[in-house]
Protein backbone atom coordinates (compact mmCIF):
# COMPACT_ATOMS: atom_id res chain seq x y z
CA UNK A 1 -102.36 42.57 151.76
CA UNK A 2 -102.02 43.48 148.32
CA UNK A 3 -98.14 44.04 148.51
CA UNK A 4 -96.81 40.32 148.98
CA UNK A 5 -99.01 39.05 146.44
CA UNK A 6 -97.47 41.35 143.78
CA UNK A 7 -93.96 40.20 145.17
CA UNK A 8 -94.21 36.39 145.30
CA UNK A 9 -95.76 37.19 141.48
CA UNK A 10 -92.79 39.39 140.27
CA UNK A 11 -90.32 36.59 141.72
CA UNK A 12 -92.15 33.35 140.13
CA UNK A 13 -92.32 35.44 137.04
CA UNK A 14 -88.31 35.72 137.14
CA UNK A 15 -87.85 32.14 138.21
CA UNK A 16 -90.06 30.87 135.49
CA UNK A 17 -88.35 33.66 132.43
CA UNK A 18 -84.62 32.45 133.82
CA UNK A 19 -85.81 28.52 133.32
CA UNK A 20 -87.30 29.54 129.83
CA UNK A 21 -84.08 31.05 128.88
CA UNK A 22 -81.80 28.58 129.95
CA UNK A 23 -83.96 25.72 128.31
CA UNK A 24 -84.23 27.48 125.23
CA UNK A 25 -80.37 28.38 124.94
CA UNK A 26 -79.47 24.72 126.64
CA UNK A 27 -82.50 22.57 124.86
CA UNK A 28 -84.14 19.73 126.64
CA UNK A 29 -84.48 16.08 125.97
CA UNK A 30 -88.23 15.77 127.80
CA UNK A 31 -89.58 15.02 123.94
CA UNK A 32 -86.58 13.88 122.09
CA UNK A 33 -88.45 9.96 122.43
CA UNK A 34 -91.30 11.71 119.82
CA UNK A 35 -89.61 13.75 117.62
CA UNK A 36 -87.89 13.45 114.00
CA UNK A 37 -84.33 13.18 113.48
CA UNK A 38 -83.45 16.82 114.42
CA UNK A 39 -85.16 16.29 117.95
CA UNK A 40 -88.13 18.35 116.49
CA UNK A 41 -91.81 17.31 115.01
CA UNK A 42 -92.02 15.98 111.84
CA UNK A 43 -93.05 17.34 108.47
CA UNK A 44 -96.45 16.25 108.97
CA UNK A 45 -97.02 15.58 113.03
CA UNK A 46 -98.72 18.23 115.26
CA UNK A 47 -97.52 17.82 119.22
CA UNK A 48 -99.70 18.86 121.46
CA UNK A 49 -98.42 19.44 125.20
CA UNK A 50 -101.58 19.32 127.36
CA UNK A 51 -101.25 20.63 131.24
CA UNK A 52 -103.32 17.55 132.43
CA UNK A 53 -103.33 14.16 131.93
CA UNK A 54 -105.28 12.97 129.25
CA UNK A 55 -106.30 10.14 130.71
CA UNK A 56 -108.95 8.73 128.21
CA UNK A 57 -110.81 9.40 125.19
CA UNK A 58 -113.77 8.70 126.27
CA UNK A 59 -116.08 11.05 128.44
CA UNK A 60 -118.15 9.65 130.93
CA UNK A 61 -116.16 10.61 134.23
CA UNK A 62 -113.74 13.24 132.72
CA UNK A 63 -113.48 16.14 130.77
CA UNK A 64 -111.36 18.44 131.37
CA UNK A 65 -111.78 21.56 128.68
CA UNK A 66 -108.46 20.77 126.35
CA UNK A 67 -109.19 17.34 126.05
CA UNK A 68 -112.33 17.93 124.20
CA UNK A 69 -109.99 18.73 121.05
CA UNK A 70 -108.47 14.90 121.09
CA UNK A 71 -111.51 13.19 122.27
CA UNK A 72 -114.17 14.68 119.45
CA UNK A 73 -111.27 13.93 117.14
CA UNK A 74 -111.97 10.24 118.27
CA UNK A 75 -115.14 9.92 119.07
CA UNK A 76 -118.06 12.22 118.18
CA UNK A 77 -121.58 12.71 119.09
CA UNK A 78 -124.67 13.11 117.00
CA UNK A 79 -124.61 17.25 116.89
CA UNK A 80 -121.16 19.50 118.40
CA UNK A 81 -121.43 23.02 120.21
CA UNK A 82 -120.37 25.26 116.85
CA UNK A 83 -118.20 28.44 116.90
CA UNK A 84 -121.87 30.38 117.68
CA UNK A 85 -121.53 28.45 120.93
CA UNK A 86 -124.92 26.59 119.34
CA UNK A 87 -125.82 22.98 118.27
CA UNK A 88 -124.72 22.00 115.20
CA UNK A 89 -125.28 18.84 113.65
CA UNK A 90 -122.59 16.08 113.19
CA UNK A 91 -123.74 11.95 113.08
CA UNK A 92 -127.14 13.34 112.46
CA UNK A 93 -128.42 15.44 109.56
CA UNK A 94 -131.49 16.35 111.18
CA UNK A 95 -132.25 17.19 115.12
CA UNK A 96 -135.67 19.03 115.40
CA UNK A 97 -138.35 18.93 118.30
CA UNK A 98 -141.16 17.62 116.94
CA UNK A 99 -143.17 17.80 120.27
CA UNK A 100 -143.19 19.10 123.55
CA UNK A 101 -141.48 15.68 124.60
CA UNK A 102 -140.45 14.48 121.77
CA UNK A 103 -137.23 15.15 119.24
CA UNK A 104 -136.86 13.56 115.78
CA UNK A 105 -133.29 12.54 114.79
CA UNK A 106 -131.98 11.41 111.82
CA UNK A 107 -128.47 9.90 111.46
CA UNK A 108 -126.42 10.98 108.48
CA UNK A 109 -126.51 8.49 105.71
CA UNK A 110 -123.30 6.15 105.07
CA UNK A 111 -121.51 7.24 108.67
CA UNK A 112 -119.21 4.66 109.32
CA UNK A 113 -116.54 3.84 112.72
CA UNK A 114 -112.82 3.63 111.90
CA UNK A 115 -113.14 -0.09 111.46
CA UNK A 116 -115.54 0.35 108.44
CA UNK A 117 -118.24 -0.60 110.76
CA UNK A 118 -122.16 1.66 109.77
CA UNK A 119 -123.11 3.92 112.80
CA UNK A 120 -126.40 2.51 113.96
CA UNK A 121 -129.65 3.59 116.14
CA UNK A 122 -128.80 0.73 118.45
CA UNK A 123 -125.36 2.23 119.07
CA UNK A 124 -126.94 5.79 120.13
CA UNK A 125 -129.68 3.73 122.15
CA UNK A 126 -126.55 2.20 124.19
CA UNK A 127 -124.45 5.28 124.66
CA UNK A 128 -127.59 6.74 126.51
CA UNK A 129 -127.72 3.59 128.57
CA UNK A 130 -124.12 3.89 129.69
CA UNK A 131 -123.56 7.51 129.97
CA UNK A 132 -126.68 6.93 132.49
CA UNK A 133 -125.37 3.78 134.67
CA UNK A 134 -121.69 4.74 135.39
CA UNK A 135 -121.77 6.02 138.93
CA UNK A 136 -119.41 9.41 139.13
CA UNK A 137 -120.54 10.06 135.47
CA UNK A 138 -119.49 13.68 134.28
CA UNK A 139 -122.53 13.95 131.38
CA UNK A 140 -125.01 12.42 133.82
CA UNK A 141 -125.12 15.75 135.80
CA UNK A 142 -126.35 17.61 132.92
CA UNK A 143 -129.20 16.28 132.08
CA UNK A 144 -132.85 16.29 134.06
CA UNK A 145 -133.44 13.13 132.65
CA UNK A 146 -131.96 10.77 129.59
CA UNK A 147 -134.53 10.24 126.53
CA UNK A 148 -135.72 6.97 125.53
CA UNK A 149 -134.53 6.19 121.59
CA UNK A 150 -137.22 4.93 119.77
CA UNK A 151 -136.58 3.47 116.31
CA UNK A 152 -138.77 4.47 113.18
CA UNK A 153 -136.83 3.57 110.36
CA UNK A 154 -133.25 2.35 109.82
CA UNK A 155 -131.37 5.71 110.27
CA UNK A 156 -134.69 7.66 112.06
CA UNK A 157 -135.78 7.55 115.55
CA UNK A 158 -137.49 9.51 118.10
CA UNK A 159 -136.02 10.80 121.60
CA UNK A 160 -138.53 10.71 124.02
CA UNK A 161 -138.81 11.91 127.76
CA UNK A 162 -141.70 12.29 130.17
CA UNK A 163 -141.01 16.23 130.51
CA UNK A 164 -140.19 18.52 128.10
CA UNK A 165 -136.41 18.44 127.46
CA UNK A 166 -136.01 21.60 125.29
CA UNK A 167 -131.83 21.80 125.50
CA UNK A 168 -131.81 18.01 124.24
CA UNK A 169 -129.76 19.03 120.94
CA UNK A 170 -127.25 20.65 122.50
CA UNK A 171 -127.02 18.09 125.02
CA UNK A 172 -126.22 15.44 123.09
CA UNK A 173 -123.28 16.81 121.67
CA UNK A 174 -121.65 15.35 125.11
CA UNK A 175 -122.92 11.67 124.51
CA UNK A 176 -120.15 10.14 122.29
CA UNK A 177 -120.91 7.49 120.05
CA UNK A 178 -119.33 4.11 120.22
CA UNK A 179 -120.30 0.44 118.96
CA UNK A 180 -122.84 -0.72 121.32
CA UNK A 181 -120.90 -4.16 121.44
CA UNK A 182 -117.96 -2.82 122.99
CA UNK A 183 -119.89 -0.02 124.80
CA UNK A 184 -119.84 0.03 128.91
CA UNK A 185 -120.71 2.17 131.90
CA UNK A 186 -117.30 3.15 132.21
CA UNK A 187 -114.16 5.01 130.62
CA UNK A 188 -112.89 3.29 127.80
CA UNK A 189 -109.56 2.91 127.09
CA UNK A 190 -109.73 1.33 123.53
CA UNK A 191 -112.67 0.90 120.90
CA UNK A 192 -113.28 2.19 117.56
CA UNK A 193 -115.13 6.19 116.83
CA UNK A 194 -116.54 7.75 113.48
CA UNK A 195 -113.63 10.47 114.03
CA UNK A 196 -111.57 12.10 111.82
CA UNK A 197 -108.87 10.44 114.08
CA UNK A 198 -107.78 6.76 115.00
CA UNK A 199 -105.45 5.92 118.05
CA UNK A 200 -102.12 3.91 117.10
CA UNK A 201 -100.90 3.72 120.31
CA UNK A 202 -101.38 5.10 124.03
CA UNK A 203 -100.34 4.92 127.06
CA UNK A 204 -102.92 6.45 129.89
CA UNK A 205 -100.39 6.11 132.97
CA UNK A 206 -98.04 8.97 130.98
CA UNK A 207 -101.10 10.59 129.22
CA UNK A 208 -99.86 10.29 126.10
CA UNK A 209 -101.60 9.39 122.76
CA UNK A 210 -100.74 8.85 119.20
CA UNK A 211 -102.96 9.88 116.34
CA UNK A 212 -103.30 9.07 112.96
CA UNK A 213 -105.84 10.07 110.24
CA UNK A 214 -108.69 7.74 109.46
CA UNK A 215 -108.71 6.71 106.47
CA UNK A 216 -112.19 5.54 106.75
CA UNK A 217 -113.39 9.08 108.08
CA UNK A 218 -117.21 9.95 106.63
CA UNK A 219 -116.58 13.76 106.34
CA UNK A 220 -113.51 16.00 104.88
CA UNK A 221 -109.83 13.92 105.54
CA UNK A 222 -107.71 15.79 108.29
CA UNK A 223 -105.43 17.96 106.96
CA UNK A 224 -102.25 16.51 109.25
CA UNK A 225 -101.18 12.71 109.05
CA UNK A 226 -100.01 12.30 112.51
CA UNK A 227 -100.86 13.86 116.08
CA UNK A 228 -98.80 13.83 119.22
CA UNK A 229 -100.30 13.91 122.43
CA UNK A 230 -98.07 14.75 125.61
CA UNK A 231 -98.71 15.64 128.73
CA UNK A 232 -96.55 18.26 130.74
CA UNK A 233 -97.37 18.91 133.94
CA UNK A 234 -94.63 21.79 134.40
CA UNK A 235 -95.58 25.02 132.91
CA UNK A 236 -92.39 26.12 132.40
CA UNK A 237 -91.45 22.48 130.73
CA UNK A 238 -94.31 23.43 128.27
CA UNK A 239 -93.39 27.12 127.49
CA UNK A 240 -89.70 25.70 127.29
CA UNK A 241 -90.78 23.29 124.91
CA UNK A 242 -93.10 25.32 122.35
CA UNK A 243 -90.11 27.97 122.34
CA UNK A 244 -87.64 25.58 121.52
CA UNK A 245 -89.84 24.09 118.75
CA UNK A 246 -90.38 20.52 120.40
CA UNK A 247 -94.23 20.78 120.54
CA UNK A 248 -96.64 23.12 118.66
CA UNK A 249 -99.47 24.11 121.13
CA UNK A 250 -99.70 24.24 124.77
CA UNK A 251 -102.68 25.27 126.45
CA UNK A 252 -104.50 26.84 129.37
CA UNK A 253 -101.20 29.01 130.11
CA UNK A 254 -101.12 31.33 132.94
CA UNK A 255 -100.45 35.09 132.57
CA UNK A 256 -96.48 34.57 133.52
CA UNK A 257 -96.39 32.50 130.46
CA UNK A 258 -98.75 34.53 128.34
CA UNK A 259 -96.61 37.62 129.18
CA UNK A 260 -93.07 36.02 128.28
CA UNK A 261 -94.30 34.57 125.12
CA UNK A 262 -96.33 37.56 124.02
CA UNK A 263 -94.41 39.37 120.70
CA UNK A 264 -91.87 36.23 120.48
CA UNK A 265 -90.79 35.50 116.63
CA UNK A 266 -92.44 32.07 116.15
CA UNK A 267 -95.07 32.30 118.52
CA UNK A 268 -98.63 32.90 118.12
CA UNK A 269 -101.08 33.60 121.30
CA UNK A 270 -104.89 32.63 120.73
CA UNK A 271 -107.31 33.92 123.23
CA UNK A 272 -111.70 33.42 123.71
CA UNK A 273 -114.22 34.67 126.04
CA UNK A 274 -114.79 30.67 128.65
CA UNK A 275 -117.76 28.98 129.31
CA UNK A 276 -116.03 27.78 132.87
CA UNK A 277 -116.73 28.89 136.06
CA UNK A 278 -113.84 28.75 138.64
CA UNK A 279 -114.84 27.99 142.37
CA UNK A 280 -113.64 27.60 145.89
CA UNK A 281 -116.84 25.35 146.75
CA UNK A 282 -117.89 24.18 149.99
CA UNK A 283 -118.17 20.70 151.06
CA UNK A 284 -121.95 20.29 151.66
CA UNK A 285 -122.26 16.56 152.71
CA UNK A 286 -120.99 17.93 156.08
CA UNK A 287 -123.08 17.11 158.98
CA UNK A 288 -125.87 19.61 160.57
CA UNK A 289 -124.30 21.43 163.26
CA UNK A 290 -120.88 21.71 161.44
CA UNK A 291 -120.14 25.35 160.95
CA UNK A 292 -119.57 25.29 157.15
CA UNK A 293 -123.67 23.85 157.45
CA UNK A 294 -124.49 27.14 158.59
CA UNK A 295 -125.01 30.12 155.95
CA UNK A 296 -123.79 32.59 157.32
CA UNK A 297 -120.39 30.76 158.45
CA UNK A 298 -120.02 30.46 154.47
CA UNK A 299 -121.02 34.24 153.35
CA UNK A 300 -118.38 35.31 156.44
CA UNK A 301 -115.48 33.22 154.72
CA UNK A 302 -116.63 34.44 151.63
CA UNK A 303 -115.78 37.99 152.68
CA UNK A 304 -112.36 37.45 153.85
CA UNK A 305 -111.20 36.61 150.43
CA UNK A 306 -109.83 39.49 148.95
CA UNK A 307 -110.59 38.86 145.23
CA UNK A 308 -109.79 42.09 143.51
CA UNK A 309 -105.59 41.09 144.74
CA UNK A 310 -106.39 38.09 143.61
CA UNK A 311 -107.18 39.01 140.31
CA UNK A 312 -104.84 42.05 139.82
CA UNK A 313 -101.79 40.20 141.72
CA UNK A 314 -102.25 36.59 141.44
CA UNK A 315 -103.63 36.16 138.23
CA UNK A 316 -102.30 39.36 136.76
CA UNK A 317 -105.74 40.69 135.31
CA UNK A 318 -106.03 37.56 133.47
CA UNK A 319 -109.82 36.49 135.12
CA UNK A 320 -112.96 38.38 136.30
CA UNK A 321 -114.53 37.97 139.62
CA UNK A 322 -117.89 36.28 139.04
CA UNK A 323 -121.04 38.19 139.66
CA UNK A 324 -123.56 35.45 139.46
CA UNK A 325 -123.29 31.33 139.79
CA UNK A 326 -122.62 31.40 135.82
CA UNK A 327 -120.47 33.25 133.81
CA UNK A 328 -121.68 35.95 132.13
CA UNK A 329 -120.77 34.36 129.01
CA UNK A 330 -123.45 31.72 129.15
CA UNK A 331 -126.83 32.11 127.28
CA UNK A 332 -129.32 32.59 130.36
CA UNK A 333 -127.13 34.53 132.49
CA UNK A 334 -128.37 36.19 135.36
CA UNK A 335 -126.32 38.57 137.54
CA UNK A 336 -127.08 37.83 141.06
CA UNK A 337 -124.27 39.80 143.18
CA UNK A 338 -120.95 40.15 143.74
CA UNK A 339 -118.28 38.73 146.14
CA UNK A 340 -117.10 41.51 148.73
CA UNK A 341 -114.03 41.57 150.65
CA UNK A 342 -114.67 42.77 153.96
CA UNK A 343 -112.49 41.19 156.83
CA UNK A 344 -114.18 42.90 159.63
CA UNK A 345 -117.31 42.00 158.88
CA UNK A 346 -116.39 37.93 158.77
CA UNK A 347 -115.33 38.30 162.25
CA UNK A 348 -118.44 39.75 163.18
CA UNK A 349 -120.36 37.29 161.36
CA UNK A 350 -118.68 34.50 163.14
CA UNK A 351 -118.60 35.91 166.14
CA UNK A 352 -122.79 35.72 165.83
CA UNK A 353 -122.95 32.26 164.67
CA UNK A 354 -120.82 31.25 167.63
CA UNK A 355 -118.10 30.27 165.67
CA UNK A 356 -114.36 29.95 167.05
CA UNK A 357 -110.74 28.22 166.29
CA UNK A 358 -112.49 27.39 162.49
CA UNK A 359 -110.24 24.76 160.76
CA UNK A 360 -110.59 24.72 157.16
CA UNK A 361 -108.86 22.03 154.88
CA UNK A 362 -108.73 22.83 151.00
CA UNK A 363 -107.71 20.60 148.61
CA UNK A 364 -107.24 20.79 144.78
CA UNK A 365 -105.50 19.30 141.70
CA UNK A 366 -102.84 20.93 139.94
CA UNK A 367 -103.79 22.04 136.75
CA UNK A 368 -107.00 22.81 137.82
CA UNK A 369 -106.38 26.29 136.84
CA UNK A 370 -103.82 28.63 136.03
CA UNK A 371 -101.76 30.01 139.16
CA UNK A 372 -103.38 27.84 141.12
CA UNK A 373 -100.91 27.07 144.00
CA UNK A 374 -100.76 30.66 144.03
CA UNK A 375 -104.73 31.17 144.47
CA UNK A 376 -104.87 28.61 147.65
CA UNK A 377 -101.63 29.77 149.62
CA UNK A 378 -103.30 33.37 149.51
CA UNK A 379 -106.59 32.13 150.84
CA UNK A 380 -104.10 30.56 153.42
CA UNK A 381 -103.14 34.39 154.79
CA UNK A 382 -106.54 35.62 154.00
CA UNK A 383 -108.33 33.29 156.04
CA UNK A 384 -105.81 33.38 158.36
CA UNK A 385 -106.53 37.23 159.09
CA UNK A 386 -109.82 37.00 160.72
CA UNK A 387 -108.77 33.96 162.79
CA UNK A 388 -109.46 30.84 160.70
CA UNK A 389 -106.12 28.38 160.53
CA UNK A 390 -106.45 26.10 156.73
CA UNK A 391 -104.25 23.82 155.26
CA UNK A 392 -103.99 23.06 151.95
CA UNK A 393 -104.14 19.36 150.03
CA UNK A 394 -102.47 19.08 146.54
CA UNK A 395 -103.31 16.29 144.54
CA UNK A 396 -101.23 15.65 141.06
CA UNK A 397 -103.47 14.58 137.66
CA UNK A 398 -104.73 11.08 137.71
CA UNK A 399 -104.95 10.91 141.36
CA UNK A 400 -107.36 10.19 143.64
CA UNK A 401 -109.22 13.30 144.00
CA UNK A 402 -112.82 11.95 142.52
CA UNK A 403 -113.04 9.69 145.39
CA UNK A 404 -112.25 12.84 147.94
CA UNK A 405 -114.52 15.04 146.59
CA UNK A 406 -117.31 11.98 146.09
CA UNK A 407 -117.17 12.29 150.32
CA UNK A 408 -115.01 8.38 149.74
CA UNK A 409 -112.07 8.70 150.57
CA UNK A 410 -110.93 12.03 153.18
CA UNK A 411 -112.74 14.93 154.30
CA UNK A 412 -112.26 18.40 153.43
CA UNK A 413 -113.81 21.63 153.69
CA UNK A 414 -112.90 23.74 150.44
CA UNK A 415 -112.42 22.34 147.19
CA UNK A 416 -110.30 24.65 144.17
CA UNK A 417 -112.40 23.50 141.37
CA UNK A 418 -113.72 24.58 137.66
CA UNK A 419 -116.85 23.42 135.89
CA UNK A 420 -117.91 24.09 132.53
CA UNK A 421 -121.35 24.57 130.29
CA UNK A 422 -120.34 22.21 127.82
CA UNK A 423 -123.46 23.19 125.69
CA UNK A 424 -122.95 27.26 126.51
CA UNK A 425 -125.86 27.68 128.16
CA UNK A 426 -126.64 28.35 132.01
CA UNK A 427 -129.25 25.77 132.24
CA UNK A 428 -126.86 23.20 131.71
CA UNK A 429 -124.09 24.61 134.26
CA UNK A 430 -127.05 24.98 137.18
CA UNK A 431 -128.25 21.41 136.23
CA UNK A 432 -125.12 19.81 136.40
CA UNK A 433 -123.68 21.99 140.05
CA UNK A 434 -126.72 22.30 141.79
CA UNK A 435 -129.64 20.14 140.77
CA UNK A 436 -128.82 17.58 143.31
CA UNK A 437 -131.35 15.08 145.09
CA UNK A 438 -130.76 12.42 147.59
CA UNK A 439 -131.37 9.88 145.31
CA UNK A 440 -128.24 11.51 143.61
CA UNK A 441 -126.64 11.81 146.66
CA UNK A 442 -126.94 7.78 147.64
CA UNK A 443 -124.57 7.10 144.74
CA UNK A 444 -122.27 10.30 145.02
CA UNK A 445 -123.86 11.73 142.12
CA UNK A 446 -124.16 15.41 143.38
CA UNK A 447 -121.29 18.42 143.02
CA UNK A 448 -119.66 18.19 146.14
CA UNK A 449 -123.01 17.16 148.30
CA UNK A 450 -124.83 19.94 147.20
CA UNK A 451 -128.87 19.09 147.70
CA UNK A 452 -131.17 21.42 147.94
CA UNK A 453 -135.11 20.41 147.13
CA UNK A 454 -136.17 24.35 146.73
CA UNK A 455 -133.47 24.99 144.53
CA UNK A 456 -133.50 21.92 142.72
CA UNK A 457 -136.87 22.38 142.32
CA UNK A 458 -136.15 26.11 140.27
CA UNK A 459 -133.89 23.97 138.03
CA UNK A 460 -136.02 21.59 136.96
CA UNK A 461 -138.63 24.10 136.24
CA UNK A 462 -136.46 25.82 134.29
CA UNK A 463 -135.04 23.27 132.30
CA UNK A 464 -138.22 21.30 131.64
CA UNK A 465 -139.84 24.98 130.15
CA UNK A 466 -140.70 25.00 126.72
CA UNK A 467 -141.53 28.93 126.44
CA UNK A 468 -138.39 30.98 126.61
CA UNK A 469 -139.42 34.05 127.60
CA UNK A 470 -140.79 31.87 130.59
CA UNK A 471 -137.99 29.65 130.95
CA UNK A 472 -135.86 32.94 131.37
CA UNK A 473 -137.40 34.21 133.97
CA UNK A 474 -137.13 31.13 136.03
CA UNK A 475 -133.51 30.49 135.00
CA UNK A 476 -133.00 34.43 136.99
CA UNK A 477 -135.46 32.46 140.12
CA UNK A 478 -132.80 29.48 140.35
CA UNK A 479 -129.58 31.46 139.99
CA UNK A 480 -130.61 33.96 142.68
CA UNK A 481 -131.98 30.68 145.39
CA UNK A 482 -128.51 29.33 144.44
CA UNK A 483 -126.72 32.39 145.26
CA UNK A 484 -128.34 32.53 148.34
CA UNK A 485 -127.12 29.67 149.67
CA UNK A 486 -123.20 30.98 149.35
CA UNK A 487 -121.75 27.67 147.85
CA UNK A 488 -118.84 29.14 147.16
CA UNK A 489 -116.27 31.50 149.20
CA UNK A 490 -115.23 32.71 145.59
CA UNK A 491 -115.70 32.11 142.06
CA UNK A 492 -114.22 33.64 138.93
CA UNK A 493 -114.35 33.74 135.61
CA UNK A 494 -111.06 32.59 133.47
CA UNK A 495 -110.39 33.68 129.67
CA UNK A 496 -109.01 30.37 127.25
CA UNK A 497 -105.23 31.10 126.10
CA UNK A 498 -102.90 28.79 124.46
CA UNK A 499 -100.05 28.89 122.07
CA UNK A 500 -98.46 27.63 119.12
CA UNK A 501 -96.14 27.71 116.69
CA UNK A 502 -96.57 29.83 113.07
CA UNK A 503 -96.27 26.94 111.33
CA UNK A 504 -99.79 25.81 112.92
CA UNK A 505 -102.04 27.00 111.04
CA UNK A 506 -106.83 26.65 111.16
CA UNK A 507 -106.32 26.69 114.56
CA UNK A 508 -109.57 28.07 115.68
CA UNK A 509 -110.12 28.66 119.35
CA UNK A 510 -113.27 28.43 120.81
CA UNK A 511 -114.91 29.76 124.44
CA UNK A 512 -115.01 26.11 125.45
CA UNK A 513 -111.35 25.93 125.44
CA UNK A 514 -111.02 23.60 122.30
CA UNK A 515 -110.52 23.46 118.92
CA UNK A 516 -111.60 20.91 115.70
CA UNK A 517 -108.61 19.16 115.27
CA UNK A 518 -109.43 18.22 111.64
CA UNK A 519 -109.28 21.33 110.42
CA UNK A 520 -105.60 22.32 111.53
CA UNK A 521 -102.67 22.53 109.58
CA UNK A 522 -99.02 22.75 108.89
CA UNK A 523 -96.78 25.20 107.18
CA UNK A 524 -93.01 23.93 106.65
């Protein structure tokens, strides 16, 4: 099985080198519409080609791991996951827990929006309201329950909750700050932030956004005037274009990419550990007595994926196999057991649930992660080998997907997804994935329809645990119930790459896959 794999690789490889080449030698007009004079960036504009569309700045429903950089350049949040991959603060100058249920904040004296506007308690108060109504909500997931802001003077207040909330300063580096007046529970598309950025113009449908620094910013100015935003949903159109000089960074490139740009004159490759966990996840809103409801129906599929080809053939070396429900990178991490390829064995294990002429659909967007057409037409022939026909569903950036995998729109049996710990810690990946309840579930508020009471139950012991050395050893309880329950057929563990030009310069990569934009710069 291992042989095709490593053919179909060596031929994209080729096809995607030749259309490098030929770009590079030929030159392309994709960007021409943004650039200076000469067709390239200006002086003093960064372009940034993203490989999804960016399709708001705002991050209730969406946040995919590049577009942290633009959004927190926007909009910010009281305290930001630092390089340490711990809570530092931003809006507020002081975040301690003052009580078992009870955090004192206070916000940073003279913070002010874009529009000259003062940051106020009111404002935080609101964001907590909205982040919590929107149905679908990304940041809702995470945590076991929003505080209540009580005021105490005018920049102090309290954040209170009826259990102990222990993570609460690292998770409200998610909860972005906006006037409450022009504050909903929904993704905005315009509005003011305290950013080191402001938007001049936008246009979601293309995904592209133009920066410019704030002059009203509260902390240290940005070191570039302008920033580009594109969106390129062709790999090789993004390789093409860094090489040629057109944009300055792309991001979350594949290994085809990494390898022809590696040791290029110009070109500087930036790599970190990732907070992200990579999954081919089950659909569990599927009725009792459908076979993917059964446990053992999922561990069989699980071992007729051949992860170590994969890895090695597919994605060149460039991922690990997961050994847990987290990645090993996570504070909290808990190895729980590993995925094993064994073909005959899934027969057998079908063959005892009763189990015959299995159908599988799997969908996915592109861009979800690197090689990832790749990834789901080799589940095709590995799930094909022990009998079980699939078909796969690609859906491009800004489609409909959300309302597939919220169970509203199609059905579907295997989803090609990635989810982050925004705040680097397991806690918050288990909360968000597999904390589910069916009040959750009433609203589509789950990951994928995953409910289960005993495991949820784990979670919120965990996360409500005040002691660490206690609130350790029940993160290991709820990591191992999860694994148990085989939610996914595989999982893996991806590294954060991207590119730029040498004339970028502060770019700082972190394991969350984004950078602070602020303190970048340009060399002529």
């Amino acid at each position: 099985m291992t042989a095709p794999f490593a053919g179909h690789e060596i031929s994209r490889r080729s096809l995607l080198q030749f259309g490098a080449a030929a770009g590079f030698l030929l030159g392309t007009g994709a960007l021409t519409g943004c650039a200076g004079p000469t067709g390239l960036p200006g002086a003093d504009t960064l372009t940034l080609a993203l490989n999804r569309s960016l399709v708001s700045l705002d991050n209730k429903l969406n946040q995919f791991d590049a577009a942290v950089t633009v959004q927190r350049a926007v909009r910010q949040a009281l305290t930001a996951i630092g390089p340490e991959i711990k809570p530092v603060p931003v809006l507020a100058d002081r975040f301690e827990m003052t009580g078992d249920t009870q955090w004192t904040v206070r916000l940073r004296e003279g913070i002010r929006y874009s529009d000259g506007s003062p940051v106020t308690i009111e404002d935080v108060s609101t964001a907590l309201k909205m982040y919590r109504q929107v149905q679908g909500s990304f940041v809702a997931g995470f945590f076991p329950e929003f505080p209540t802001v009580v005021p105490v003077d005018g920049r102090t207040f309290t954040l209170e909750s009826e259990k102990p909330i222990p993570i609460l300063d690292a998770l409200m580096s998610m909860i972005l700050i906006t006037p409450a007046a022009q504050n909903k529970p929904e993704e905005l598309q315009t509005g003011v932030g305290t950013g080191p950025y402001v938007v001049k113009k936008f246009n979601r449908g293309a995904g592209t956004y133009s920066l410019q620094r704030n002059p009203n910013y509260w902390g240290e100015p940005a070191a570039i005037e302008n920033v580009e935003v594109r969106f390129l949903p062709e790999e090789s159109s993004r390789v093409i274009a860094l090489r040629s000089g057109e944009v300055d960074v792309i991001d979350t490139i594949t290994p085809d990419s990494r390898e022809q740009l590696a040791g290029l004159p110009g070109v500087v490759l930036k790599e970190a550990s990732s907070l992200r966990l990579n999954q081919i996840f089950y659909n569990f809103r599927k009725p009792a007595g459908h076979p993917l409801s059964d446990v053992r129906v999922r561990q069989a599929l699980s071992h007729a994926v051949n992860g170590e080809a994969l890895v090695k053939d597919v994605m060149v070396d460039s991922v690990t196999q997961a050994e847990g429900v987290t990645p090993s990178s996570l504070f909290g991490y808990t190895r729980t057991g590993s995925y094993v390829y064994n073909p005959a064995k899934a027969k057998q294990m079908l063959k005892e649930a009763g189990v015959t002429d299995l159908k599988l659909k799997i969908i996915w967007e592109t861009g979800e992660f690197p090689s990832d057409t790749s990834v789901m037409e080799a589940l095709v022939e590995m799930f094909g080998d022990i009998g079980v026909a699939a078909e796969l569903q690609q859906f491009e950036p800004g489609g409909n997907i959300l309302a597939w995998r919220q169970g509203k729109a199609g059905d579907w049996d295997l989803l090609g997804n990635g989810f982050p710990s925004p705040t680097g810690l397991a806690i918050t990946m288990l909360q968000g994935m597999y904390a589910g309840t069916a009040e959750k579930e009433k609203t589509r508020d789950t990951y994928q329809g995953y409910v289960v009471p005993s495991v949820t139950a784990k979670i919120t012991a965990a996360s409500s645990e005040v002691d660490p050395v206690r609130r350790e050893k029940l993160l290991a309880e709820a990591q191992q119930a999860v694994w148990d329950t085989w939610p996914c057929a595989w999982a893996f563990v991806p590294k954060s790459v991207l590119a730029h030009t040498d004339r970028v310069q502060g770019l700082t990569l972190s394991a969350n896959n984004s950078y602070p934009l602020a303190d970048v710069r340009l060399e002529s």
